[in-house]
N, C-alpha and C. Protein backbone atom coordinates (compact mmCIF):
# COMPACT_ATOMS: atom_id res chain seq x y z
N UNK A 1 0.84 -1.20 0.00
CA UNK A 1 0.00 0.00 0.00
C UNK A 1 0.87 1.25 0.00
N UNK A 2 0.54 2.09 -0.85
CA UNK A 2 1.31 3.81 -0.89
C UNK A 2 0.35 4.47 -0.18
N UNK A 3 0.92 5.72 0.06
CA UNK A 3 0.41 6.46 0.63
C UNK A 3 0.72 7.86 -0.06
N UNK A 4 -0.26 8.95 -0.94
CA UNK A 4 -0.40 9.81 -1.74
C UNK A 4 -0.66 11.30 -0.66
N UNK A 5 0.16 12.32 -1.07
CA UNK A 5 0.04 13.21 -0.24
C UNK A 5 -0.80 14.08 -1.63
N UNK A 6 -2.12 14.44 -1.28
CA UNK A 6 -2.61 15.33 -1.97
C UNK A 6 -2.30 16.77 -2.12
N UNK A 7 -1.59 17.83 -2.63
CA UNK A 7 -1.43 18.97 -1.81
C UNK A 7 -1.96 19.80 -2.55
N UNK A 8 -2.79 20.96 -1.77
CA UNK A 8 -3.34 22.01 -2.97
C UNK A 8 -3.49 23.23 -2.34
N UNK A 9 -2.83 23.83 -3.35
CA UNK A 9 -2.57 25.54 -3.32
C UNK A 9 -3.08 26.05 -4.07
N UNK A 10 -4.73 26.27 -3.87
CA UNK A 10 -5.34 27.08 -4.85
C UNK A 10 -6.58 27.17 -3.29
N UNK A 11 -6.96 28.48 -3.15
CA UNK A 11 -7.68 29.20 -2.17
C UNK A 11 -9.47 28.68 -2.33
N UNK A 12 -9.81 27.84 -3.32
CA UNK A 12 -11.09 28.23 -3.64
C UNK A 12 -11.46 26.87 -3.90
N UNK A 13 -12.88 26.39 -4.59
CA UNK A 13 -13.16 25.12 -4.60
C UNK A 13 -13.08 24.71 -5.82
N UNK A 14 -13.19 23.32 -6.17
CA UNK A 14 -13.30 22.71 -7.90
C UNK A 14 -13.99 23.79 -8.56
N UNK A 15 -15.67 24.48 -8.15
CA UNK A 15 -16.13 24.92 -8.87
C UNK A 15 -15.52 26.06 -9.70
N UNK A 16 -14.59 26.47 -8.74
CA UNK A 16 -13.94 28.18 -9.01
C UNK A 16 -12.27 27.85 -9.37
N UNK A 17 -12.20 26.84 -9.77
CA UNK A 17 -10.28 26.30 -9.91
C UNK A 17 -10.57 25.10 -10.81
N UNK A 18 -9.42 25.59 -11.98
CA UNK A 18 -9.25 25.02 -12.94
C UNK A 18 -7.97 23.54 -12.55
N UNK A 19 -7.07 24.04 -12.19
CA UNK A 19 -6.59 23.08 -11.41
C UNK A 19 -6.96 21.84 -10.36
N UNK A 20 -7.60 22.48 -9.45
CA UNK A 20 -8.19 21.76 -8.19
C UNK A 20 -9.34 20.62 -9.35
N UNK A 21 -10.10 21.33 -10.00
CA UNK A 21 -10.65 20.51 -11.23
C UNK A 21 -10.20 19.69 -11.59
N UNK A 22 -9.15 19.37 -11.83
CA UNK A 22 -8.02 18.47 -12.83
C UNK A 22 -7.85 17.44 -11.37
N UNK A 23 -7.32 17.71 -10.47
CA UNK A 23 -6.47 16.81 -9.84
C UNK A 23 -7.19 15.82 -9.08
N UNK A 24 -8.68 16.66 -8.43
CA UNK A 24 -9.82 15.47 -7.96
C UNK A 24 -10.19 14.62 -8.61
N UNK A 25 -10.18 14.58 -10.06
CA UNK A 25 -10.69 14.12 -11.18
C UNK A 25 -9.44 12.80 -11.51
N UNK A 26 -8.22 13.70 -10.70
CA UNK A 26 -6.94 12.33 -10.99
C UNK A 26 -6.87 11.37 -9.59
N UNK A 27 -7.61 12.28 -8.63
CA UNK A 27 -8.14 11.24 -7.41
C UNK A 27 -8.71 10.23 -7.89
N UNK A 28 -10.06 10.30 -8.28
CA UNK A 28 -10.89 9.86 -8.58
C UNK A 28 -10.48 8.66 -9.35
N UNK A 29 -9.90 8.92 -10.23
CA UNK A 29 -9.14 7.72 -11.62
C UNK A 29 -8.49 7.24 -10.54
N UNK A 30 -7.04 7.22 -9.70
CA UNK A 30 -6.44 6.90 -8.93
C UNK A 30 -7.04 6.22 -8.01
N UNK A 31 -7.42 6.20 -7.35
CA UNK A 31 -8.15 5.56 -6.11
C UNK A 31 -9.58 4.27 -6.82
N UNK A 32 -9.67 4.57 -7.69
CA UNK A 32 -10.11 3.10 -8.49
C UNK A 32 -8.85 2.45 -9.68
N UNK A 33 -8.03 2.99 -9.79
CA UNK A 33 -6.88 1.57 -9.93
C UNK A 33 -6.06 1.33 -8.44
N UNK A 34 -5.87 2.23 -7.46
CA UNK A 34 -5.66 1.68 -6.63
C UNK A 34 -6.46 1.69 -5.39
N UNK A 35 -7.13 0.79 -5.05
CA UNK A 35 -7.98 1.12 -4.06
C UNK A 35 -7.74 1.28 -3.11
N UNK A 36 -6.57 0.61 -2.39
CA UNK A 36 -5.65 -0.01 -1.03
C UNK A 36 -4.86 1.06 -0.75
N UNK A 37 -4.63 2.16 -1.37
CA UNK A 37 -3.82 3.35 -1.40
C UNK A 37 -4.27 4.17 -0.38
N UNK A 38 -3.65 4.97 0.22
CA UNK A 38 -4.07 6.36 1.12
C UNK A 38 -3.80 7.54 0.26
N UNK A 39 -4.94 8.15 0.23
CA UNK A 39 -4.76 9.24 0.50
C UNK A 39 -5.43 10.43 0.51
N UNK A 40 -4.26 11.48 1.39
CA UNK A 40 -4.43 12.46 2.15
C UNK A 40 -4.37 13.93 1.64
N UNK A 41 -5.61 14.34 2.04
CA UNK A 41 -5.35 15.95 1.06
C UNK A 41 -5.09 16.85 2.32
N UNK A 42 -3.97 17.55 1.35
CA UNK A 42 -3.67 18.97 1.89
C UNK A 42 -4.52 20.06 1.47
N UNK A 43 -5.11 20.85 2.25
CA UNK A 43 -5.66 22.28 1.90
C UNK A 43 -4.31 23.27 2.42
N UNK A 44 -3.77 23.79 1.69
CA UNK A 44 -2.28 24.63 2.14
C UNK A 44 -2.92 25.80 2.89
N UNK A 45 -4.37 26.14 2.39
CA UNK A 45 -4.55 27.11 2.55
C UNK A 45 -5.57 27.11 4.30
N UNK A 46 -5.25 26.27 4.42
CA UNK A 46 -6.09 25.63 5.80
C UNK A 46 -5.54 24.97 6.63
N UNK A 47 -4.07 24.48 6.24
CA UNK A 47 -2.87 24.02 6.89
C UNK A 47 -2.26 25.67 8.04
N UNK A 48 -1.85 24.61 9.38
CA UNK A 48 -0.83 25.76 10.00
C UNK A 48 0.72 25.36 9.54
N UNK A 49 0.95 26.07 8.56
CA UNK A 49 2.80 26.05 7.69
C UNK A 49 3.63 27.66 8.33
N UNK A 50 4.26 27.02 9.48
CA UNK A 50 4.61 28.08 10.13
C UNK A 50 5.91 28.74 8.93
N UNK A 51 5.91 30.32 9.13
CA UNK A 51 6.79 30.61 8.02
C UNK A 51 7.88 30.39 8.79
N UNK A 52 9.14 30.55 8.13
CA UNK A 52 10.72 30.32 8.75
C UNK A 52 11.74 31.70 9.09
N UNK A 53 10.95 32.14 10.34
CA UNK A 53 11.10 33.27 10.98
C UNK A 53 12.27 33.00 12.10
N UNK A 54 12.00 34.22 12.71
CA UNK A 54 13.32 34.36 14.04
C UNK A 54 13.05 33.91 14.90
N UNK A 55 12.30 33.07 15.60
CA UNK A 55 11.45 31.87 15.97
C UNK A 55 12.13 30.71 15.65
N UNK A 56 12.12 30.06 14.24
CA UNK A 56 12.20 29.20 13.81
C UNK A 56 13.87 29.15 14.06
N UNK A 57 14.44 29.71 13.27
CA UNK A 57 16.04 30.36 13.52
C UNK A 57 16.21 30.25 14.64
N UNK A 58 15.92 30.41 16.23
CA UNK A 58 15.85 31.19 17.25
C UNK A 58 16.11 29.27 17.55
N UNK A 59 14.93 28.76 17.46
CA UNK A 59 14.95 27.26 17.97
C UNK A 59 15.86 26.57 17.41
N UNK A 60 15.79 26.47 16.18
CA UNK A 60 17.03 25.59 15.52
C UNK A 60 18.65 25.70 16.19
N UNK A 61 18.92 27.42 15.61
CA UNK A 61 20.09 26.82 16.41
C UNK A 61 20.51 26.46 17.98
N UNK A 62 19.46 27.28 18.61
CA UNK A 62 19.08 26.67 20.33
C UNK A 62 19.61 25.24 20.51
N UNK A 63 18.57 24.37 19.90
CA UNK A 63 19.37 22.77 19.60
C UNK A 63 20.17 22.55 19.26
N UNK A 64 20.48 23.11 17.98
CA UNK A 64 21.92 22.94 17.38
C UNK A 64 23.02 22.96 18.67
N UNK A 65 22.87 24.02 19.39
CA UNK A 65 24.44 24.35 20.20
C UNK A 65 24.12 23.43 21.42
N UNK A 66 22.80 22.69 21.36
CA UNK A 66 23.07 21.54 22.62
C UNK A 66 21.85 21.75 23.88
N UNK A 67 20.96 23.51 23.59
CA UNK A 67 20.06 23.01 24.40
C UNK A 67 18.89 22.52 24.35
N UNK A 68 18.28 22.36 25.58
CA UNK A 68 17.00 21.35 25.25
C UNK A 68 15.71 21.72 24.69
N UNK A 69 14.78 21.41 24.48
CA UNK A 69 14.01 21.60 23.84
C UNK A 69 12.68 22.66 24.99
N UNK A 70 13.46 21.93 26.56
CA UNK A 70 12.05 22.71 26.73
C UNK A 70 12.82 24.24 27.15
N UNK A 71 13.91 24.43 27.10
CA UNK A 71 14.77 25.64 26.99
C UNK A 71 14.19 26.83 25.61
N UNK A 72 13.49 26.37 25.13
CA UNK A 72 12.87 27.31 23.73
C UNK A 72 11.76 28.12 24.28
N UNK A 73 11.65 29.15 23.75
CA UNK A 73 10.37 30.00 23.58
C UNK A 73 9.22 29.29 23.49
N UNK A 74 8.57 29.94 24.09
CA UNK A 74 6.47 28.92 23.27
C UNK A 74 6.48 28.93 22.09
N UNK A 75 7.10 30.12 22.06
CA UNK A 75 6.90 30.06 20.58
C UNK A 75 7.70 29.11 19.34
N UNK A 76 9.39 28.98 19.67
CA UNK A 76 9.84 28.66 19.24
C UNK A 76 9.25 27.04 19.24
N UNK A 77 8.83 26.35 19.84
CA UNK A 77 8.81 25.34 20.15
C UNK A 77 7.70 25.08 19.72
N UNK A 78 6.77 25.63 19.49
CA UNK A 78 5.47 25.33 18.57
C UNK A 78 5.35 25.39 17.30
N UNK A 79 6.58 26.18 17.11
CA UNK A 79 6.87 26.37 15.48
C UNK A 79 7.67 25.29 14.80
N UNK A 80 8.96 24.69 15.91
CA UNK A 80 9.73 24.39 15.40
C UNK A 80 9.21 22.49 15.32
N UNK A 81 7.99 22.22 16.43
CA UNK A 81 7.41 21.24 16.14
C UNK A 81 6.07 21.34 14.97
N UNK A 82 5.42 21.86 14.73
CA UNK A 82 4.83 21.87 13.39
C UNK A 82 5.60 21.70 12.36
N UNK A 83 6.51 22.26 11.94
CA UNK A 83 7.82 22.04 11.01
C UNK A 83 7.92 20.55 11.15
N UNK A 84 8.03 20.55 11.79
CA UNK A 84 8.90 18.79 12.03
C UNK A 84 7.67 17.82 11.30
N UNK A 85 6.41 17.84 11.98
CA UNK A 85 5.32 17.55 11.61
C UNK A 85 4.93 17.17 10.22
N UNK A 86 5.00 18.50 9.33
CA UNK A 86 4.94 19.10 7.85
C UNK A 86 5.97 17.66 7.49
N UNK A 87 7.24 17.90 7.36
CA UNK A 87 8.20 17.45 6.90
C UNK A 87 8.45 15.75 7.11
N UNK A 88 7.75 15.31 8.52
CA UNK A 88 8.24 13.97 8.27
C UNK A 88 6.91 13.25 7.80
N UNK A 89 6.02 14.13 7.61
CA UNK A 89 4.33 13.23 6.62
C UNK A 89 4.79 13.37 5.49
N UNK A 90 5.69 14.51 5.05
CA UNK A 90 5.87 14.05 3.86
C UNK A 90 7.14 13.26 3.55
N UNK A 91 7.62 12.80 4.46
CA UNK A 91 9.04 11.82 4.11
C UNK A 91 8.18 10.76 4.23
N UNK A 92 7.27 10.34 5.13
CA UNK A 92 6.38 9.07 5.30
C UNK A 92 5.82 9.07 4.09
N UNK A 93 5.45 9.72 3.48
CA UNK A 93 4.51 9.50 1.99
C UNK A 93 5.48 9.14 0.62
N UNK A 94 4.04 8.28 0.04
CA UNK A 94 4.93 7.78 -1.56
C UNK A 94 4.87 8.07 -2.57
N UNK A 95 4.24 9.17 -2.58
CA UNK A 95 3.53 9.78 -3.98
C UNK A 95 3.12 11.13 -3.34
N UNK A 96 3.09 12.55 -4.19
CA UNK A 96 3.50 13.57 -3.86
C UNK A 96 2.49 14.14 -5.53
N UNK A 97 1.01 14.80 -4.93
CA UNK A 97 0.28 15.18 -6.20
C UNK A 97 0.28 16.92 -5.90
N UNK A 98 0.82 18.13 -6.85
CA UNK A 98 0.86 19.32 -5.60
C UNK A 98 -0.15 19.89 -7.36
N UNK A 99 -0.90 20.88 -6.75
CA UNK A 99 -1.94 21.33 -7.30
C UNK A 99 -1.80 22.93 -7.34
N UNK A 100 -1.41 23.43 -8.15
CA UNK A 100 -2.00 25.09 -7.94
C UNK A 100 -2.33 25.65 -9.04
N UNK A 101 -2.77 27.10 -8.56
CA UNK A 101 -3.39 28.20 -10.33
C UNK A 101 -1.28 28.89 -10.20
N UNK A 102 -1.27 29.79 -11.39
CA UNK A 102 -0.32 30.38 -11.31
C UNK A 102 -0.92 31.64 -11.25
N UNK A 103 -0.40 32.47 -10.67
CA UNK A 103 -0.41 34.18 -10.49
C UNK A 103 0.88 34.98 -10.38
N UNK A 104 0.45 35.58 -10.96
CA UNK A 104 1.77 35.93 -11.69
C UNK A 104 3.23 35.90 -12.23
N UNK A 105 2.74 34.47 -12.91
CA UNK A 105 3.85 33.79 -13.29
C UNK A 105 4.96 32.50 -12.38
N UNK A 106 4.24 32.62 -10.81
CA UNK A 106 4.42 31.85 -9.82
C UNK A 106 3.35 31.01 -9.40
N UNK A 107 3.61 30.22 -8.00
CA UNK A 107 2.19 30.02 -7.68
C UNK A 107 2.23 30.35 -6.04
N UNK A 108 1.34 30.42 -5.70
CA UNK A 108 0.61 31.09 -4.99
C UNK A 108 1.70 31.15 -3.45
N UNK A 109 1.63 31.87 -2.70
CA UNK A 109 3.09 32.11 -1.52
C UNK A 109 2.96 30.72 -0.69
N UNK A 110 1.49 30.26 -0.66
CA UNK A 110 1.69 29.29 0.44
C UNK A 110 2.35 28.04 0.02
N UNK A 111 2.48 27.98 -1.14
CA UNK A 111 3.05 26.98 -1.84
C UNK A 111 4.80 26.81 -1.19
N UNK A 112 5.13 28.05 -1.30
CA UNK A 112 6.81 28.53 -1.27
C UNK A 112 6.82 27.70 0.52
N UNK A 113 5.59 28.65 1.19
CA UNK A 113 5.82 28.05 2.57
C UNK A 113 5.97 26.41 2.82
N UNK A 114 4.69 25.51 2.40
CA UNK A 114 5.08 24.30 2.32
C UNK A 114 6.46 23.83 1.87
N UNK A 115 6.91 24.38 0.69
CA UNK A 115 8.02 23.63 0.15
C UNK A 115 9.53 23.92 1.17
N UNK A 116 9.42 25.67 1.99
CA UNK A 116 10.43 25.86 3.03
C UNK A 116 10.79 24.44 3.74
N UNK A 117 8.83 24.67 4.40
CA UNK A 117 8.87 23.25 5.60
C UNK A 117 9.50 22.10 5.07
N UNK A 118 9.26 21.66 4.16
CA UNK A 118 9.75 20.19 3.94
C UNK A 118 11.52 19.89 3.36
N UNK A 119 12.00 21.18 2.78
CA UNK A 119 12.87 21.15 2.48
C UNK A 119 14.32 21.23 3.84
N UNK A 120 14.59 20.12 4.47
CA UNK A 120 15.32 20.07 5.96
C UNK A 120 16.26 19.29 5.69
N UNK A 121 17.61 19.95 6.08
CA UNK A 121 19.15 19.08 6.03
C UNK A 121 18.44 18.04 7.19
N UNK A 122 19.15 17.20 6.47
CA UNK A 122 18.89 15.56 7.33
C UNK A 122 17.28 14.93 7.05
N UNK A 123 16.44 14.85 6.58
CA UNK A 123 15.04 14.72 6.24
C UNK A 123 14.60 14.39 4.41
N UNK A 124 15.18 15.62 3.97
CA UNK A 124 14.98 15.17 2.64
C UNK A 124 15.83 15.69 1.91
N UNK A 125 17.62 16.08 2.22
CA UNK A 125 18.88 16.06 1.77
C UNK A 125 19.55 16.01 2.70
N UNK A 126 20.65 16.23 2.12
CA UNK A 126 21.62 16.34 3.36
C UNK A 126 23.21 16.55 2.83
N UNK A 127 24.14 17.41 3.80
CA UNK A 127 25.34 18.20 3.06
C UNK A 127 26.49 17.01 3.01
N UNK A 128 27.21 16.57 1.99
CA UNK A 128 28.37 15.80 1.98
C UNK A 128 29.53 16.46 1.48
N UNK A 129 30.54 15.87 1.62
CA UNK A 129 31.86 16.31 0.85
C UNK A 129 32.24 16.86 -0.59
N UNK A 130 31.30 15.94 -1.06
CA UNK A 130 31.16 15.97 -2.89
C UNK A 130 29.87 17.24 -3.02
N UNK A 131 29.25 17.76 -1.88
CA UNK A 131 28.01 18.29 -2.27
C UNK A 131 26.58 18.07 -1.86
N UNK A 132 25.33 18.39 -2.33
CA UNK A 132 24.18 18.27 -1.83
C UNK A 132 23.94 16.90 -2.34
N UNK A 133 23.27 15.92 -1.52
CA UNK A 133 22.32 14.69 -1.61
C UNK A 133 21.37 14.73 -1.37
N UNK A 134 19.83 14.58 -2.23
CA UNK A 134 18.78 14.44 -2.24
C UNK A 134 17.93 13.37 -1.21
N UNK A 135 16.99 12.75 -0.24
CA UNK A 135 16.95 11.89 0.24
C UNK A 135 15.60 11.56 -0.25
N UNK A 136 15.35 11.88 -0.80
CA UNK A 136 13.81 11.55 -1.60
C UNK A 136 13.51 10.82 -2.80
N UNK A 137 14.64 10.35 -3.42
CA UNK A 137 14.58 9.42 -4.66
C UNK A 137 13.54 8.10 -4.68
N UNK A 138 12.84 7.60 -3.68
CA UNK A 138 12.10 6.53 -3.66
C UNK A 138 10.67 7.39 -3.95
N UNK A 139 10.48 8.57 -3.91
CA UNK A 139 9.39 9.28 -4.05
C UNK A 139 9.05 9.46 -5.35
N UNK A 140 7.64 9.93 -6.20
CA UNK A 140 7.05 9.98 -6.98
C UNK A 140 6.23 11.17 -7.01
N UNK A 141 6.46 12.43 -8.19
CA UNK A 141 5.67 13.72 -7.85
C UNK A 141 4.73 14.04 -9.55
N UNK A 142 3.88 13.63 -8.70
CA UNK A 142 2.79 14.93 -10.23
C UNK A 142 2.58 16.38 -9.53
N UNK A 143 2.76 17.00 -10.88
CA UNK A 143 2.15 18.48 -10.67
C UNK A 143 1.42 18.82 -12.09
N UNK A 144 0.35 19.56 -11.34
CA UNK A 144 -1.00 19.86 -11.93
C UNK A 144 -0.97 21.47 -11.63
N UNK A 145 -0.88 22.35 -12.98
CA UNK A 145 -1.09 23.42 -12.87
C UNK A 145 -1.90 24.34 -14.04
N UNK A 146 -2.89 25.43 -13.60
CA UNK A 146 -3.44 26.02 -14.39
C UNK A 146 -3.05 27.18 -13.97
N UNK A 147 -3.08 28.09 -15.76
CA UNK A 147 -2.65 29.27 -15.63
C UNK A 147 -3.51 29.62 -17.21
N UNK A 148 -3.24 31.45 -16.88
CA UNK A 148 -4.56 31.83 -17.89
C UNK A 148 -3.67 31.98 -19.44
N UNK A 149 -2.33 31.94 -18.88
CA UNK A 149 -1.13 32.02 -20.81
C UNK A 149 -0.99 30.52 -20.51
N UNK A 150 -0.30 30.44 -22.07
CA UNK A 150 0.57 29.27 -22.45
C UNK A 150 1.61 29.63 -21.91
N UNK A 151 2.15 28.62 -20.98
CA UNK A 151 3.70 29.31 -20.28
C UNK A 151 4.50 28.35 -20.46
N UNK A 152 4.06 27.34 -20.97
CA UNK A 152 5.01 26.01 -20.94
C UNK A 152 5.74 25.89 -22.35
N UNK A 153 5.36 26.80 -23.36
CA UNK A 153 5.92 26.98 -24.61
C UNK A 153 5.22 28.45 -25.08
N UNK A 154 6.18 28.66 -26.66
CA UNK A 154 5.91 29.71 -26.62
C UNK A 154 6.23 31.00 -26.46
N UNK A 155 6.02 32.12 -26.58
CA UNK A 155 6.48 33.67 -26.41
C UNK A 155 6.54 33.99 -24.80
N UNK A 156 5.50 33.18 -24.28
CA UNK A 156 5.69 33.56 -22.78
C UNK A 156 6.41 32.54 -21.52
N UNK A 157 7.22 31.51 -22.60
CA UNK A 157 7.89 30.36 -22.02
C UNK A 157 8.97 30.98 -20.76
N UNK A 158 9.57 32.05 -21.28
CA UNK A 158 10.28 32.50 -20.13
C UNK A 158 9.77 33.23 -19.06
N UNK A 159 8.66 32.78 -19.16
CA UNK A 159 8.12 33.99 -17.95
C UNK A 159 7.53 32.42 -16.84
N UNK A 160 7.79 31.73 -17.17
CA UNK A 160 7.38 30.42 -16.30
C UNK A 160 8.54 29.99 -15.42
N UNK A 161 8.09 30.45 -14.46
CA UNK A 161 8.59 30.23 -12.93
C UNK A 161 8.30 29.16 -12.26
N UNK A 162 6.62 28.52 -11.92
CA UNK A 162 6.21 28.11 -11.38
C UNK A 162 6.75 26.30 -11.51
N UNK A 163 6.14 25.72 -12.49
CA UNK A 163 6.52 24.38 -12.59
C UNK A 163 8.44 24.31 -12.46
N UNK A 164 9.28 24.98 -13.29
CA UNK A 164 10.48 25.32 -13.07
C UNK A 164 10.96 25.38 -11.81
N UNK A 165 10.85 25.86 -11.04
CA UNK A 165 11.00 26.03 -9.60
C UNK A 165 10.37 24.72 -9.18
N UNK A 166 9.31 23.74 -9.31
CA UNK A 166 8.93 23.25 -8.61
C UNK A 166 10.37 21.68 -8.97
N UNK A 167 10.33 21.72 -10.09
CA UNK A 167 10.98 20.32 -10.64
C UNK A 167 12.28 20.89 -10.39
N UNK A 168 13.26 22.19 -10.23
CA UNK A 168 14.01 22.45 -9.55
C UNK A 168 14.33 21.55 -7.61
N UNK A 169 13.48 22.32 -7.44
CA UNK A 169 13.23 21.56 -6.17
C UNK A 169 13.52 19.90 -5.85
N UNK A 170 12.39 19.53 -6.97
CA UNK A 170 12.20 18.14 -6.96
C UNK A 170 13.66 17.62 -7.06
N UNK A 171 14.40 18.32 -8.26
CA UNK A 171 15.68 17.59 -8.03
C UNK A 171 16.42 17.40 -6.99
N UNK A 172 16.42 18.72 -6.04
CA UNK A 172 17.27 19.29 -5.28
C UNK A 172 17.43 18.37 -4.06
N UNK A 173 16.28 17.56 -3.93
CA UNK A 173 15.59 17.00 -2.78
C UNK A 173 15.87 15.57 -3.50
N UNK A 174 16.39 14.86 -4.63
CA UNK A 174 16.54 13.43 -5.28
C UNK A 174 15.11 13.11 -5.67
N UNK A 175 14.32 13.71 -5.94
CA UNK A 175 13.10 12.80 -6.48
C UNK A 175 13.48 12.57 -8.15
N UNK A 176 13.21 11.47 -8.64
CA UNK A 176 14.22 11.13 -10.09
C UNK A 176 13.32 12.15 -11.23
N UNK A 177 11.81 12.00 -11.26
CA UNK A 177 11.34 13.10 -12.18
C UNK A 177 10.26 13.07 -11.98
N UNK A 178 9.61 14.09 -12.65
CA UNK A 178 8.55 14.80 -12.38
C UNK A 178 7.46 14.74 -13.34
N UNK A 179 6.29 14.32 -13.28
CA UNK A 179 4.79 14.76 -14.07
C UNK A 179 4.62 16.03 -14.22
N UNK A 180 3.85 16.44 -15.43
CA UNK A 180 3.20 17.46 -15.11
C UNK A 180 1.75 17.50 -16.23
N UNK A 181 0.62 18.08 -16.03
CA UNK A 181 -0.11 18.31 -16.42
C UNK A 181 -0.44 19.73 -16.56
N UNK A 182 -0.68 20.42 -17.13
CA UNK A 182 -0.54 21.87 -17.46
C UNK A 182 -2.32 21.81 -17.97
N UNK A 183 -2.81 23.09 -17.37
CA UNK A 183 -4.39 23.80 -17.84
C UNK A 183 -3.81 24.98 -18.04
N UNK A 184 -3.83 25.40 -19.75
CA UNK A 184 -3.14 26.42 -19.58
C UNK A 184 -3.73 27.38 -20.75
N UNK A 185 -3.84 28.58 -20.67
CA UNK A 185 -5.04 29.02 -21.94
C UNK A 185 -5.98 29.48 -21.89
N UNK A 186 -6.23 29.27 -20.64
CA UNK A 186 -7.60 29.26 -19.90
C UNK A 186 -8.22 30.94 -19.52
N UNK A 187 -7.67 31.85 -19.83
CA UNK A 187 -7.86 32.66 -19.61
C UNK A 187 -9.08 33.30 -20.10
N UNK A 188 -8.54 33.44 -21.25
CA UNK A 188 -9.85 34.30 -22.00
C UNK A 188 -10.31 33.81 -23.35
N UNK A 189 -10.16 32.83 -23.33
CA UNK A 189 -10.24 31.76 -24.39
C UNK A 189 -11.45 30.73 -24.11
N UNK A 190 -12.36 30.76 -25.78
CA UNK A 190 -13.33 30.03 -25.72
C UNK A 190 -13.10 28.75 -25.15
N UNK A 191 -12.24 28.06 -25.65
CA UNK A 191 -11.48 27.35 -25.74
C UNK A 191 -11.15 26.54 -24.11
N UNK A 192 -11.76 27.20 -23.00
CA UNK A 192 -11.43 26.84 -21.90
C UNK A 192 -11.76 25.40 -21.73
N UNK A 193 -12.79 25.60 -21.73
CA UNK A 193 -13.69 24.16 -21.44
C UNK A 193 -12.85 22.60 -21.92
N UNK A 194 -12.72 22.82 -23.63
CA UNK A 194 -12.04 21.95 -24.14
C UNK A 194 -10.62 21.83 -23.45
N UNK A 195 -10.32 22.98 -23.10
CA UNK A 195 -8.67 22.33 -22.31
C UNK A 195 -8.51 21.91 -21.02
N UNK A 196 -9.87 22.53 -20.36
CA UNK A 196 -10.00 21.50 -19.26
C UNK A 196 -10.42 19.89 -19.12
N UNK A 197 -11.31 19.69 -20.31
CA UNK A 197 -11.35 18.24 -20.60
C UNK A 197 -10.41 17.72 -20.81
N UNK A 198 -9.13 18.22 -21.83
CA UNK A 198 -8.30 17.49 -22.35
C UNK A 198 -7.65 16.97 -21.21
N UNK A 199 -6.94 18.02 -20.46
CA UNK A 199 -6.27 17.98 -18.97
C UNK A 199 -6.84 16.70 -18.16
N UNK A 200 -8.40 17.20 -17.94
CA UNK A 200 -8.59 15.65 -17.14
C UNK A 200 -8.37 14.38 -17.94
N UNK A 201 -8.57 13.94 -19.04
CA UNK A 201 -8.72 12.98 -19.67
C UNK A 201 -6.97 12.66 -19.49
N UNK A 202 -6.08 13.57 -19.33
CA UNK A 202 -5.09 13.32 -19.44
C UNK A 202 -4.36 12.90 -18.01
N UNK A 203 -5.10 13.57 -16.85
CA UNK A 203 -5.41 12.97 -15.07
C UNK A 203 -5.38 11.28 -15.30
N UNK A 204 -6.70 11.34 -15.94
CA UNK A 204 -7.58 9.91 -15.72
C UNK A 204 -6.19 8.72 -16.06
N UNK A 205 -5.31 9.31 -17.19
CA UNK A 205 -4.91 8.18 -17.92
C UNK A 205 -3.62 7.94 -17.22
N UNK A 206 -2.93 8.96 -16.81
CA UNK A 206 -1.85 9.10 -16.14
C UNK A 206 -2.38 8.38 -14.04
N UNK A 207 -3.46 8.64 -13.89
CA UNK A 207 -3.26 7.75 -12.88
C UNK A 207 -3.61 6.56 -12.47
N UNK A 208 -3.80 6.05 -13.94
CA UNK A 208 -3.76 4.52 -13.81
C UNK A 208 -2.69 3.93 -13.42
N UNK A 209 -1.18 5.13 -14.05
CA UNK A 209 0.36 3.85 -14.05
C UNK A 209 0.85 4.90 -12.97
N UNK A 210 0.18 5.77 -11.93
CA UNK A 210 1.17 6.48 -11.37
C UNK A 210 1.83 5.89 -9.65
């Protein structure tokens, strides 16, 4: 049995998200080829993802130099255990589905916050002699994103941040590669509808082998 971390960074519901659209729809396919599977959705936007403040800083190196834990601030110590939290559900998980709209050419801040949390020397890399090591290579990531340009090719190819940064990441951390499904067009184009079908049809098929 796997266990699928749903994650979604888009503020609003299927009805109002072109994305969030797409990826329930790859639930849905998913969870009838695998039935025995978990999984767990993230609302990012309903998650507590503490940001990585002077707090966070404040606790870390506290431990670092040797003291104890109940030696921390309330604060520090509530922060620096949520963190921990964030980061080892997603080292426990086997599959990694992250969902967002793009705005302005990124996606959305809470996104950046999740990816802070999980990104932890010793957890899911770690520093060696030769350089950075990824510890996440047994992992598996789709990403599902809608945006109102074509950003994935095209005149406005360089203005795409979002998936870039994300499969950046992905490397950074050893996951071997990355899905992606793109809703993209969607803006002001008749044309929406049909590219949101295509997108799911393209969910459905992709999570039969994912």
């Amino acid at each position: 049995m796997s266990t699928v971390l749903f994650v979604n960074a888009h503020p609003l519901d299927h009805s109002a998200s072109y994305s969030l659209s797409v990826g329930l729809e790859f639930v849905q396919a998913y969870r009838e080829a695998n039935p025995n599977d978990e999984v767990i959705h993230l609302d990012l936007y309903k998650m507590d993802i503490p940001q990585i403040d002077a707090d966070v800083f404040s606790g870390w190196g506290q431990l670092q130099s040797g003291s104890s834990f109940d030696q921390l601030s309330a604060s520090s110590q509530a922060k620096v255990t949520r963190l921990g939290e964030i980061v080892d559900q997603f080292v426990a998980a086997d599959k990694i589905v992250v969902v967002n709209p793009v705005w302005n050419f990124l996606f959305p801040p809470v996104l950046k916050a999740y990816i802070d949390a999980i990104c932890v020397a010793g957890k899911t890399f770690k520093y060696t002699e030769t350089g950075l090591v990824g510890l996440a290579s047994n992992k598996k990531l789709l990403h599902i994103q809608a945006s109102g340009s074509v950003l994935s090719e095209g005149p406005y190819s360089g203005f795409e941040f979002s998936h870039r940064y994300l499969s950046a990441v992905s490397q950074f951390i050893g996951i071997p590669s990355i899905d992606v499904i793109y809703v993209e067009g969607v803006g002001a184009s008749a044309q929406a509808p049909a590219i949101k079908a295509k997108a799911i049809e393209q969910a459905r098929e992709l999570a039969a082998s994912f």
